[in-house]
ModelCIF file with pLDDT and N, C-alpha, C, O atoms, coordinates in Angstrom:
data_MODEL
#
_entry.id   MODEL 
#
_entity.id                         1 
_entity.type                       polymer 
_entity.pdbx_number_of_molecules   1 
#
_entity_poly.entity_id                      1 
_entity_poly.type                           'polypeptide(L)' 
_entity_poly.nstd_linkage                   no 
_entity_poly.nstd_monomer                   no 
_entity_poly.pdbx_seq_one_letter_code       
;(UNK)(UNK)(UNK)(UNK)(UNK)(UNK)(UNK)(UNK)(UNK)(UNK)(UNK)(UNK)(UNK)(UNK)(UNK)(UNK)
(UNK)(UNK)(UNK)(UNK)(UNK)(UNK)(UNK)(UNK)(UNK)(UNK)(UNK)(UNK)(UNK)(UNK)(UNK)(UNK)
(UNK)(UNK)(UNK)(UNK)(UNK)(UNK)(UNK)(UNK)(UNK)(UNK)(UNK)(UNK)
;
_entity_poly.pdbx_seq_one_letter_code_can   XXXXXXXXXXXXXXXXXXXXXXXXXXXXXXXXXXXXXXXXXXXX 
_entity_poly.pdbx_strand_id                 A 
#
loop_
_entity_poly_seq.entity_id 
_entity_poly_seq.num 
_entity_poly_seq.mon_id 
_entity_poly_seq.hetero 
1 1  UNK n 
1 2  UNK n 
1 3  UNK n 
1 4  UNK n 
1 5  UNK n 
1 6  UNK n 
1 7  UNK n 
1 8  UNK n 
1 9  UNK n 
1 10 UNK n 
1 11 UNK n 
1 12 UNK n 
1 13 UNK n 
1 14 UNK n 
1 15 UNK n 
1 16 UNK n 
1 17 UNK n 
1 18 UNK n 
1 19 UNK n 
1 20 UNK n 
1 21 UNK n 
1 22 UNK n 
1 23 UNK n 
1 24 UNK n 
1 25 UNK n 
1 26 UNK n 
1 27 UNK n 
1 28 UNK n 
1 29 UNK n 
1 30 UNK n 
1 31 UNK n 
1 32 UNK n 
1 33 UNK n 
1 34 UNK n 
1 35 UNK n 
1 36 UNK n 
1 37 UNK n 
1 38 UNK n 
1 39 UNK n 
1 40 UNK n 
1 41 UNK n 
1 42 UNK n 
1 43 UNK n 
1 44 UNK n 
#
_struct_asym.id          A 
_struct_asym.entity_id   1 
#
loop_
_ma_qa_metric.id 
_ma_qa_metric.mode 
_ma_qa_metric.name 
_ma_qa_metric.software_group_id 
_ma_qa_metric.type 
1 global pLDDT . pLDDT 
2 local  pLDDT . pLDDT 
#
_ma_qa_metric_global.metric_id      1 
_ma_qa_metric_global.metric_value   91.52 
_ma_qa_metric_global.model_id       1 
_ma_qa_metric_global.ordinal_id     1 
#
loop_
_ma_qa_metric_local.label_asym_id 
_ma_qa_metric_local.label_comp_id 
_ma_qa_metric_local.label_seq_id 
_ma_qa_metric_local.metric_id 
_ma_qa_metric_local.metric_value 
_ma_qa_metric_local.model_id 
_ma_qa_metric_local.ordinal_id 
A UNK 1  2 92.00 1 1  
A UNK 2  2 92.00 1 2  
A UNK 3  2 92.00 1 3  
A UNK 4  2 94.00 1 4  
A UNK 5  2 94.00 1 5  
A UNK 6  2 97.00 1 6  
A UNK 7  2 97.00 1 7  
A UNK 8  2 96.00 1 8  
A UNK 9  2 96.00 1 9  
A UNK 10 2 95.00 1 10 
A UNK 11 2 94.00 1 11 
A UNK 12 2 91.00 1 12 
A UNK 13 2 90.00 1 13 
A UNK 14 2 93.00 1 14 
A UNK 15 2 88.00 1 15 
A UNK 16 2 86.00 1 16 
A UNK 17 2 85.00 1 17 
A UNK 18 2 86.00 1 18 
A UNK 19 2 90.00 1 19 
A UNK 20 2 91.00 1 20 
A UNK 21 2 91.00 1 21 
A UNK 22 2 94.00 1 22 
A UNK 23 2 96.00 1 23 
A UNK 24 2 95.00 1 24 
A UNK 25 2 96.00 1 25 
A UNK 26 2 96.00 1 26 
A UNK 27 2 95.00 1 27 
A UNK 28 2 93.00 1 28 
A UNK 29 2 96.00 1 29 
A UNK 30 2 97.00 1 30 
A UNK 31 2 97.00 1 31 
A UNK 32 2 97.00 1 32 
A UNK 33 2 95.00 1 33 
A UNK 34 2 94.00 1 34 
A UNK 35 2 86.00 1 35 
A UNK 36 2 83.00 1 36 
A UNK 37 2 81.00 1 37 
A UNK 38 2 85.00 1 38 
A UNK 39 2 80.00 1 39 
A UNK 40 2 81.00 1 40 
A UNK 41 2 83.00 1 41 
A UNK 42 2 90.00 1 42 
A UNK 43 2 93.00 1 43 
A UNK 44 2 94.00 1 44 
#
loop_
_atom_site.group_PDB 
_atom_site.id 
_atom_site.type_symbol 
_atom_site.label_atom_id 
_atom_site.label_alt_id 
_atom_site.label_comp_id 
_atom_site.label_asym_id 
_atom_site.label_entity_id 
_atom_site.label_seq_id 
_atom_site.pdbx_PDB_ins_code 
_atom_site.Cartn_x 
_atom_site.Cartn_y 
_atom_site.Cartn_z 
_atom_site.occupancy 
_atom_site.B_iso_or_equiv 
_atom_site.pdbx_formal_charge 
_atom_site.auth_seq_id 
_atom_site.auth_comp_id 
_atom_site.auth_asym_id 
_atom_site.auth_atom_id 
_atom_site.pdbx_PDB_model_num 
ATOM 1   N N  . UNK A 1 1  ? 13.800 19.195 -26.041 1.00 92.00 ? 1  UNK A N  1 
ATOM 2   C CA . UNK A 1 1  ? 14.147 17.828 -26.427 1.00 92.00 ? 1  UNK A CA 1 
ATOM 3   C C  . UNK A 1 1  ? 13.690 16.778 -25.424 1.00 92.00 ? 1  UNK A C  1 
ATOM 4   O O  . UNK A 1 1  ? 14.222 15.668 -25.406 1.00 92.00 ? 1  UNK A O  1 
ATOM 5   N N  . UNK A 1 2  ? 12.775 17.092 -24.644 1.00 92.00 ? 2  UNK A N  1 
ATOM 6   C CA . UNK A 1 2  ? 12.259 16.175 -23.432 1.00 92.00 ? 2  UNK A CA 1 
ATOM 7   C C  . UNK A 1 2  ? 11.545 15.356 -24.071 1.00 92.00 ? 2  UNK A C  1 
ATOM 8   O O  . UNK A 1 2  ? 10.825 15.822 -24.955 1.00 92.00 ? 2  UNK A O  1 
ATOM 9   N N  . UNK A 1 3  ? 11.535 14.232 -23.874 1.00 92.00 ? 3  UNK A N  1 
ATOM 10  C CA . UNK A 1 3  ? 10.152 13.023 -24.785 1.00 92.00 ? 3  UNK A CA 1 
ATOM 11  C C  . UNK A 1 3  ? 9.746  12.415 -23.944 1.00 92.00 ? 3  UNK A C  1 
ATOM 12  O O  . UNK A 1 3  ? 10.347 11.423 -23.533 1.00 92.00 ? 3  UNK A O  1 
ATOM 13  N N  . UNK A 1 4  ? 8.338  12.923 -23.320 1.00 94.00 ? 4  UNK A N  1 
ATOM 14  C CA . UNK A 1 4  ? 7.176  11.640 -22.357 1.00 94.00 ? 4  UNK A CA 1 
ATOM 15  C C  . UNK A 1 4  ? 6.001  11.610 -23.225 1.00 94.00 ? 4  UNK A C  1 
ATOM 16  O O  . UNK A 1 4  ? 5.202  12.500 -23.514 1.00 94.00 ? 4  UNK A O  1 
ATOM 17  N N  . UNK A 1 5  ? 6.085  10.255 -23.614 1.00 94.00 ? 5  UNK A N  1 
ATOM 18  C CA . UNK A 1 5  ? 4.630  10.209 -23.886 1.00 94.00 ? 5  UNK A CA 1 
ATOM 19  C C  . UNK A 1 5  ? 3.463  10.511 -23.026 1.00 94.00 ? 5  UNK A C  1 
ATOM 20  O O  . UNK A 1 5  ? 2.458  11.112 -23.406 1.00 94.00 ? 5  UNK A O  1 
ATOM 21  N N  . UNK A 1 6  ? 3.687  10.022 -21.775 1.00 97.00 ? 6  UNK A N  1 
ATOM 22  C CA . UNK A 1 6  ? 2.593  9.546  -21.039 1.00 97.00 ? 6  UNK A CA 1 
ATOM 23  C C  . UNK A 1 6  ? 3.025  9.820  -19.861 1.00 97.00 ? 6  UNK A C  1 
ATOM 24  O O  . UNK A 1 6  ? 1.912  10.344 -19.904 1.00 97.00 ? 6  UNK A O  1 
ATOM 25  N N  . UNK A 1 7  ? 3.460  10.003 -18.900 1.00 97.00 ? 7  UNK A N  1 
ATOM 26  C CA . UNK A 1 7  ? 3.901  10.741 -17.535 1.00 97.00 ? 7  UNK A CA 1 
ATOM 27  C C  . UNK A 1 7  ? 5.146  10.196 -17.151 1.00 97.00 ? 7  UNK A C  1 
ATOM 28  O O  . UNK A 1 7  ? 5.566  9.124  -17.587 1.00 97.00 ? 7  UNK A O  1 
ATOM 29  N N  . UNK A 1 8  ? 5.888  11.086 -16.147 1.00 96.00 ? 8  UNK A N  1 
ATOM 30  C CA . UNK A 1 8  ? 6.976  10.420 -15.695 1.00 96.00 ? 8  UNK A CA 1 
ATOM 31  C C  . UNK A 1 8  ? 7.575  11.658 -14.552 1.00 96.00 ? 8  UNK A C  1 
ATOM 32  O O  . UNK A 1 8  ? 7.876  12.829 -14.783 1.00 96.00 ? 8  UNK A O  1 
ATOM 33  N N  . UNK A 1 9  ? 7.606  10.910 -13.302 1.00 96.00 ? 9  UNK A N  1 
ATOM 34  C CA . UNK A 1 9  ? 8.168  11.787 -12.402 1.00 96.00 ? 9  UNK A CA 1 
ATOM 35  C C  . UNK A 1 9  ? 9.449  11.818 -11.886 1.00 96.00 ? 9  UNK A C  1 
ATOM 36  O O  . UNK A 1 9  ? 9.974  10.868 -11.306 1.00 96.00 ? 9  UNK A O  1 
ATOM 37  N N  . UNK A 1 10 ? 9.985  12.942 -12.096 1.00 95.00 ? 10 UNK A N  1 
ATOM 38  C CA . UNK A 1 10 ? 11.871 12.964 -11.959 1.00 95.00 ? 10 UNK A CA 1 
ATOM 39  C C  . UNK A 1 10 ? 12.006 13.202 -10.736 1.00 95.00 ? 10 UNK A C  1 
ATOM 40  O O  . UNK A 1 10 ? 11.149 13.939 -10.249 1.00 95.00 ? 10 UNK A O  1 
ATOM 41  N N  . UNK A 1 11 ? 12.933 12.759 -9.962  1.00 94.00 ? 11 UNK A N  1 
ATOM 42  C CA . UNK A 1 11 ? 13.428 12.004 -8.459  1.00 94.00 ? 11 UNK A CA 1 
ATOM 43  C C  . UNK A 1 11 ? 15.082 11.645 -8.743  1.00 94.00 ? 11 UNK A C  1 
ATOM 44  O O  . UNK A 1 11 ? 15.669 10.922 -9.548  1.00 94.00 ? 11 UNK A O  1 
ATOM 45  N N  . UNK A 1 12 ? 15.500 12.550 -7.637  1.00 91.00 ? 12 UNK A N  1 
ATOM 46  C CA . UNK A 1 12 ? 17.100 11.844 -7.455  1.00 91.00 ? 12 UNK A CA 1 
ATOM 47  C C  . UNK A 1 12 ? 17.093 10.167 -6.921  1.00 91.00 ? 12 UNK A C  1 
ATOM 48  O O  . UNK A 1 12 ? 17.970 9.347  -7.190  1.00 91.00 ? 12 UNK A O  1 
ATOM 49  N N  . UNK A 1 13 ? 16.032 9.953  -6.215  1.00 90.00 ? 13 UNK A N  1 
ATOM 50  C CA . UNK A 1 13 ? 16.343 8.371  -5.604  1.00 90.00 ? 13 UNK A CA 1 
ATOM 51  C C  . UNK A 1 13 ? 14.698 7.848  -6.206  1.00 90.00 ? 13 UNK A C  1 
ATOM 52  O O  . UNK A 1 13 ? 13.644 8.169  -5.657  1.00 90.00 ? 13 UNK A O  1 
ATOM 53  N N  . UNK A 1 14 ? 14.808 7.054  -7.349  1.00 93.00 ? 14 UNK A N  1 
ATOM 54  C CA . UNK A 1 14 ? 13.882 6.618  -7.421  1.00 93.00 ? 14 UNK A CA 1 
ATOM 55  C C  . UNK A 1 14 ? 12.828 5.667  -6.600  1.00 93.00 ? 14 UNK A C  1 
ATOM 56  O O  . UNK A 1 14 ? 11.683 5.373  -6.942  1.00 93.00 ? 14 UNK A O  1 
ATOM 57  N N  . UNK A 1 15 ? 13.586 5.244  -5.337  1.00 88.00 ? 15 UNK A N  1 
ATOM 58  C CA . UNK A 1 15 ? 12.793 4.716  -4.209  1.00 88.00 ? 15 UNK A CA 1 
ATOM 59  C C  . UNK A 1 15 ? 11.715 5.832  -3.395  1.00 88.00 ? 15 UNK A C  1 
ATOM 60  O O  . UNK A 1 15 ? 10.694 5.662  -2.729  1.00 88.00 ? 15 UNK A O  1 
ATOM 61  N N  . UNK A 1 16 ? 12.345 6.809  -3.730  1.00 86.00 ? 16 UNK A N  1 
ATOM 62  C CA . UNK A 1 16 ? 11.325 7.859  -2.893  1.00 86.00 ? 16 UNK A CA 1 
ATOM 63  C C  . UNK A 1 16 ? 9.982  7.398  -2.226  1.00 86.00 ? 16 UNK A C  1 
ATOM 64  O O  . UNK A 1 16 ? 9.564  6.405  -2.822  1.00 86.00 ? 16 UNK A O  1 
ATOM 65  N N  . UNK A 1 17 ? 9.457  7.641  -1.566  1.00 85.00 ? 17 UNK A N  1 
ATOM 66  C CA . UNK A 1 17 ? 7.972  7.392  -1.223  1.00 85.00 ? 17 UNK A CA 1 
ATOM 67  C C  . UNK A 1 17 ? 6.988  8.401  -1.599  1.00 85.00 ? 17 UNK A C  1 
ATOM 68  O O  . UNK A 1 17 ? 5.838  8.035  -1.838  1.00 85.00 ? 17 UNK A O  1 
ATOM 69  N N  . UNK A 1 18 ? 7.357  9.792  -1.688  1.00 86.00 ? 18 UNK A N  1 
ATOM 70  C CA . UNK A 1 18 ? 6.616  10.494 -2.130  1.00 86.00 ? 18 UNK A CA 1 
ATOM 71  C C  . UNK A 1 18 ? 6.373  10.460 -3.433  1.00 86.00 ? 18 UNK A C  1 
ATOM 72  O O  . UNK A 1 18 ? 5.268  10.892 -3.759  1.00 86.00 ? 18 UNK A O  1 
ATOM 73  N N  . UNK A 1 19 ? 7.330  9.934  -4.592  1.00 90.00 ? 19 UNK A N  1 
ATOM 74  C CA . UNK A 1 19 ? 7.231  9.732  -5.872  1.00 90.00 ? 19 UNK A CA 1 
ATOM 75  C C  . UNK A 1 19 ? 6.560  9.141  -6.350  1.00 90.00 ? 19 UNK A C  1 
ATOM 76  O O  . UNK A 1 19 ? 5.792  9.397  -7.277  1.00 90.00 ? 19 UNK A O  1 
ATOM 77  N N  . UNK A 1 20 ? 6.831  7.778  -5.505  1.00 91.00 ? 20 UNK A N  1 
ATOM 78  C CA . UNK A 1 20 ? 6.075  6.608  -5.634  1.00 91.00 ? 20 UNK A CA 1 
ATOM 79  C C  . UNK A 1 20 ? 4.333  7.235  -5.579  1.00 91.00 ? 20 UNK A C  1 
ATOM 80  O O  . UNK A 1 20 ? 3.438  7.092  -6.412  1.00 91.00 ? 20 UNK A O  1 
ATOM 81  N N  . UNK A 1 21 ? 4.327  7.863  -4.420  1.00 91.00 ? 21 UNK A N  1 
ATOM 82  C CA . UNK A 1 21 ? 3.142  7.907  -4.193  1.00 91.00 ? 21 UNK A CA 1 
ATOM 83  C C  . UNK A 1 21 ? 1.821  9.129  -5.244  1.00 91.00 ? 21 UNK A C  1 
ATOM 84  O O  . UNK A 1 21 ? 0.601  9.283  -5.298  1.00 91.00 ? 21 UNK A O  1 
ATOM 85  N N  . UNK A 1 22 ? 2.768  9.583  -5.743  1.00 94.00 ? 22 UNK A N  1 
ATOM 86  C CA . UNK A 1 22 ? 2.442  10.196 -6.780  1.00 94.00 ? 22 UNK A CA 1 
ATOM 87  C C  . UNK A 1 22 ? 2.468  9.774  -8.224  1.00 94.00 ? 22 UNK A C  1 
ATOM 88  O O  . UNK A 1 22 ? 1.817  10.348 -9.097  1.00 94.00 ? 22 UNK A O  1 
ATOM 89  N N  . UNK A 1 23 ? 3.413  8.530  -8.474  1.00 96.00 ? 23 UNK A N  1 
ATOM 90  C CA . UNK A 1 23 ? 3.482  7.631  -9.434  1.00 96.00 ? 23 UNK A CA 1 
ATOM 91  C C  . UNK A 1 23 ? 1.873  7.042  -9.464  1.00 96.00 ? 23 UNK A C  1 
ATOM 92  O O  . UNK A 1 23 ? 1.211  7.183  -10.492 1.00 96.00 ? 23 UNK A O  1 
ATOM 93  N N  . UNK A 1 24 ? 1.344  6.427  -8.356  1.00 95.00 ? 24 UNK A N  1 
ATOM 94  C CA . UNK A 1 24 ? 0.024  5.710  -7.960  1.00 95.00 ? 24 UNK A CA 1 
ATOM 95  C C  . UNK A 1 24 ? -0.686 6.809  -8.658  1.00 95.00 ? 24 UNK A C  1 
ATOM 96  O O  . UNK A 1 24 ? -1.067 6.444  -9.770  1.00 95.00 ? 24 UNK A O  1 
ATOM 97  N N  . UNK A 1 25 ? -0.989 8.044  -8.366  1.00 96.00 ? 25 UNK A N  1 
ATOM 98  C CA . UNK A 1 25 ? -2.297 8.651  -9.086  1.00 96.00 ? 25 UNK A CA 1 
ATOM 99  C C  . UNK A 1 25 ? -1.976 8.756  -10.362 1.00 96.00 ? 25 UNK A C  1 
ATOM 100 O O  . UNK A 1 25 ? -2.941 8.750  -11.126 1.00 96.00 ? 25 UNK A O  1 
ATOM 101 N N  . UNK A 1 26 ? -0.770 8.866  -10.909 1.00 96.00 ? 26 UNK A N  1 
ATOM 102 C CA . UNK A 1 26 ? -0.802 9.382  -12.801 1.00 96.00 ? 26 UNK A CA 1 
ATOM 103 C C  . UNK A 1 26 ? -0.737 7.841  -13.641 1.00 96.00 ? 26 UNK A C  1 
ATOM 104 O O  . UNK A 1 26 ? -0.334 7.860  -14.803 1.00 96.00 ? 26 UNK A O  1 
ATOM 105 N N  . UNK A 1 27 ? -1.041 6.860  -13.175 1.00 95.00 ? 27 UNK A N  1 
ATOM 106 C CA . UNK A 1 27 ? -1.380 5.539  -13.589 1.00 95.00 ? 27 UNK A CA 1 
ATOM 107 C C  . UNK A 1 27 ? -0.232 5.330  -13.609 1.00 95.00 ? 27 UNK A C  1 
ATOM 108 O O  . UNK A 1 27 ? 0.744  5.947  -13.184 1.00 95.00 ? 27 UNK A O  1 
ATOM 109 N N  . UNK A 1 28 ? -0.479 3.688  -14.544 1.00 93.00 ? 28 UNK A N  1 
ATOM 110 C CA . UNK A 1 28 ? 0.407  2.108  -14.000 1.00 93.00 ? 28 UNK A CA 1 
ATOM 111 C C  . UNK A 1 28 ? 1.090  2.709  -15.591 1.00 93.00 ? 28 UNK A C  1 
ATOM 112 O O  . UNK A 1 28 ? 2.197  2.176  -15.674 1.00 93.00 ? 28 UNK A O  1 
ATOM 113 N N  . UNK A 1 29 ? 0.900  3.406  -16.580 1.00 96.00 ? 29 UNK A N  1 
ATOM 114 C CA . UNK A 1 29 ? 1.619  3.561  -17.628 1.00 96.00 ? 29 UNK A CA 1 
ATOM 115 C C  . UNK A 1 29 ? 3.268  4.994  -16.794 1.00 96.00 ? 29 UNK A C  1 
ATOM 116 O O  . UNK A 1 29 ? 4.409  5.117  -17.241 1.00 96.00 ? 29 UNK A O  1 
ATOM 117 N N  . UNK A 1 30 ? 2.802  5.541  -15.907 1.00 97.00 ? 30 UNK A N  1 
ATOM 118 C CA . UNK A 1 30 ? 3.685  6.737  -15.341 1.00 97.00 ? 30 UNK A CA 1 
ATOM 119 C C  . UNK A 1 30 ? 4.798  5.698  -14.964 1.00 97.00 ? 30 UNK A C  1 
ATOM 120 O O  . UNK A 1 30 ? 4.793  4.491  -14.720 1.00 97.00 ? 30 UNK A O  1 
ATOM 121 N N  . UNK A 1 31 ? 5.894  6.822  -15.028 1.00 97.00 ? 31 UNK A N  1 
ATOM 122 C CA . UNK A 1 31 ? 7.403  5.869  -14.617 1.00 97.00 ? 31 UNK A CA 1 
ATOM 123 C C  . UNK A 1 31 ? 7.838  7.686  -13.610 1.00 97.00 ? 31 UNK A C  1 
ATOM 124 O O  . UNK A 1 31 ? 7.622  8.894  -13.699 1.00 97.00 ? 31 UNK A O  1 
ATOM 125 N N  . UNK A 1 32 ? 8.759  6.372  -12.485 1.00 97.00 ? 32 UNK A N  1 
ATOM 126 C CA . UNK A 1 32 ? 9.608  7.474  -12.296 1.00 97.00 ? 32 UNK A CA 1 
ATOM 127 C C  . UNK A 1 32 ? 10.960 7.226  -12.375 1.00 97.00 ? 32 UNK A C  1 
ATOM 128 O O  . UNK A 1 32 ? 11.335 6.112  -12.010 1.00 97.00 ? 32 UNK A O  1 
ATOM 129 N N  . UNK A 1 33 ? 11.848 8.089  -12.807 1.00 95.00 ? 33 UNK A N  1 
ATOM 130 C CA . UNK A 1 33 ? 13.062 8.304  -13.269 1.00 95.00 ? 33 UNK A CA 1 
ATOM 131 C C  . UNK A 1 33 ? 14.097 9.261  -12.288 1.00 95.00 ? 33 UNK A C  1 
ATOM 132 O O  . UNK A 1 33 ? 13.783 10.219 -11.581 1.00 95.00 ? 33 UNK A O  1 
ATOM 133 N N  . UNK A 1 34 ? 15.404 8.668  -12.500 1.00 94.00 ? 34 UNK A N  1 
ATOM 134 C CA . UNK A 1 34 ? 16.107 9.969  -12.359 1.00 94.00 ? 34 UNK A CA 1 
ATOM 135 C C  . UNK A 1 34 ? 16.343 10.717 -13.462 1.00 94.00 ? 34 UNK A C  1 
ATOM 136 O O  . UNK A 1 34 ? 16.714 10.346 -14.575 1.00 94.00 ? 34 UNK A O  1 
ATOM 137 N N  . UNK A 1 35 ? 16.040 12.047 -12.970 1.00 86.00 ? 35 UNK A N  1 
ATOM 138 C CA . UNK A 1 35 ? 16.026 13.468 -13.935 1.00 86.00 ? 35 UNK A CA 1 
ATOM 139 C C  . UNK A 1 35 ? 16.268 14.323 -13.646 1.00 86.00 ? 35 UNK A C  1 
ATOM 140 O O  . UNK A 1 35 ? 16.036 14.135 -12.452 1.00 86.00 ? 35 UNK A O  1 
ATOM 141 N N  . UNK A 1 36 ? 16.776 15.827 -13.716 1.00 83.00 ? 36 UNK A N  1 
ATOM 142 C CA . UNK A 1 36 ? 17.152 16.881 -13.906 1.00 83.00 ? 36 UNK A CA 1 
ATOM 143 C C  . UNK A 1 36 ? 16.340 17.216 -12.455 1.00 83.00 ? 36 UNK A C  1 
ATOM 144 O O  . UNK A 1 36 ? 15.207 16.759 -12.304 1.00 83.00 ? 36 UNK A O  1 
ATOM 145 N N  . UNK A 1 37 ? 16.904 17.947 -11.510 1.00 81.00 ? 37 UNK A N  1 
ATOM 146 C CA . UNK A 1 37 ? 15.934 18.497 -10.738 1.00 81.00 ? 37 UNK A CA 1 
ATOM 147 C C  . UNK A 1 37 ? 16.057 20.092 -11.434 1.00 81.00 ? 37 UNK A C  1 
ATOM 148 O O  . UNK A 1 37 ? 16.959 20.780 -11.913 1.00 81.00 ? 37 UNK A O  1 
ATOM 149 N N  . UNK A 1 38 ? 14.557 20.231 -11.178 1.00 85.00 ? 38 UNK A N  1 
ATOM 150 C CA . UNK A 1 38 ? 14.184 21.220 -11.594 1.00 85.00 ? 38 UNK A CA 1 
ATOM 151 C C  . UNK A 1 38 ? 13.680 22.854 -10.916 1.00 85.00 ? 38 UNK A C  1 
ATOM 152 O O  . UNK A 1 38 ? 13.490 23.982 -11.372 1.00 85.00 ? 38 UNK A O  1 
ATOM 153 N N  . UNK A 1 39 ? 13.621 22.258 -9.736  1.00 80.00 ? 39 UNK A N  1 
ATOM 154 C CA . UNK A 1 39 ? 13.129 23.077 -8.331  1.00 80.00 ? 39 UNK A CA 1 
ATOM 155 C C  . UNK A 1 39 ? 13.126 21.855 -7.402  1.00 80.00 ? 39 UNK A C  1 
ATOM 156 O O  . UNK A 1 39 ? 13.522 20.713 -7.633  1.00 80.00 ? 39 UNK A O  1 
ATOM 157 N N  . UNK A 1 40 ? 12.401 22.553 -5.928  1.00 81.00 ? 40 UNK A N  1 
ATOM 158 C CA . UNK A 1 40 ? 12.730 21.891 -4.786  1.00 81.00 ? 40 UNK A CA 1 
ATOM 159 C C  . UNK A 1 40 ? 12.009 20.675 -5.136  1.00 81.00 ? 40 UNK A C  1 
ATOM 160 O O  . UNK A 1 40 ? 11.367 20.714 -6.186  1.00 81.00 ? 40 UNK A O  1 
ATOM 161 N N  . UNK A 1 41 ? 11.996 19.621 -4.461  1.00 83.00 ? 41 UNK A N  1 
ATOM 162 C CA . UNK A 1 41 ? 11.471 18.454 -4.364  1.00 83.00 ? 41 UNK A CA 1 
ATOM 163 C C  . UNK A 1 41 ? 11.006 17.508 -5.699  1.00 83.00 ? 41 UNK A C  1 
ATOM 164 O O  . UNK A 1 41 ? 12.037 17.139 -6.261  1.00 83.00 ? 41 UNK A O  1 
ATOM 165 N N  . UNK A 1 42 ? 10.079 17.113 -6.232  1.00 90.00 ? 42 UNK A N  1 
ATOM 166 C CA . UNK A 1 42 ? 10.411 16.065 -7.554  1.00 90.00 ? 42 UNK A CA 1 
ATOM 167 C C  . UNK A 1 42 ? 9.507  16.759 -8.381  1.00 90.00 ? 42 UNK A C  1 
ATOM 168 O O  . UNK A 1 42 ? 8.445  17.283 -8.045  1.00 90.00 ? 42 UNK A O  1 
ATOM 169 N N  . UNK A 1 43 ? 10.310 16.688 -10.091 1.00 93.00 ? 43 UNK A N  1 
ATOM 170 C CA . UNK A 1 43 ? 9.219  16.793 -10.867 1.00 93.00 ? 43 UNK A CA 1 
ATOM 171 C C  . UNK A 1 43 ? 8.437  16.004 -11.763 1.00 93.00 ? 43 UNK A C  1 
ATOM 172 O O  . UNK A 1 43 ? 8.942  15.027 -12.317 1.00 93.00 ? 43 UNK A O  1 
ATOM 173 N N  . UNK A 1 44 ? 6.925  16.429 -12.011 1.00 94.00 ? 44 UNK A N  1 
ATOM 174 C CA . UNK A 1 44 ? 6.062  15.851 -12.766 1.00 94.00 ? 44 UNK A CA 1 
ATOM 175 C C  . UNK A 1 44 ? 5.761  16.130 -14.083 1.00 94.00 ? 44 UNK A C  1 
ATOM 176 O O  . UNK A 1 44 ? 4.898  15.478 -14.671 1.00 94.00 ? 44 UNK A O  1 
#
């Protein structure tokens, strides 16, 4: 039941820097969210 159109990276603190910085390569349409962690560190 997950719905991304288009990318989105899950992060407990959406300030992250690493998120962010991974937000930058999957384009200006990618969001990051808080979401489910799924394993260690954030998912894509």
């Amino acid at each position: 039941r997950t719905r991304v159109d288009f990318a989105q990276v899950w992060v407990e603190d959406t300030q992250d820097p690493g998120a962010l910085m991974v937000q930058s390569w999957l384009g200006q349409r990618a969001e990051v969210i808080e979401g489910p962690k799924l394993g260690a560190g954030m998912t894509v």
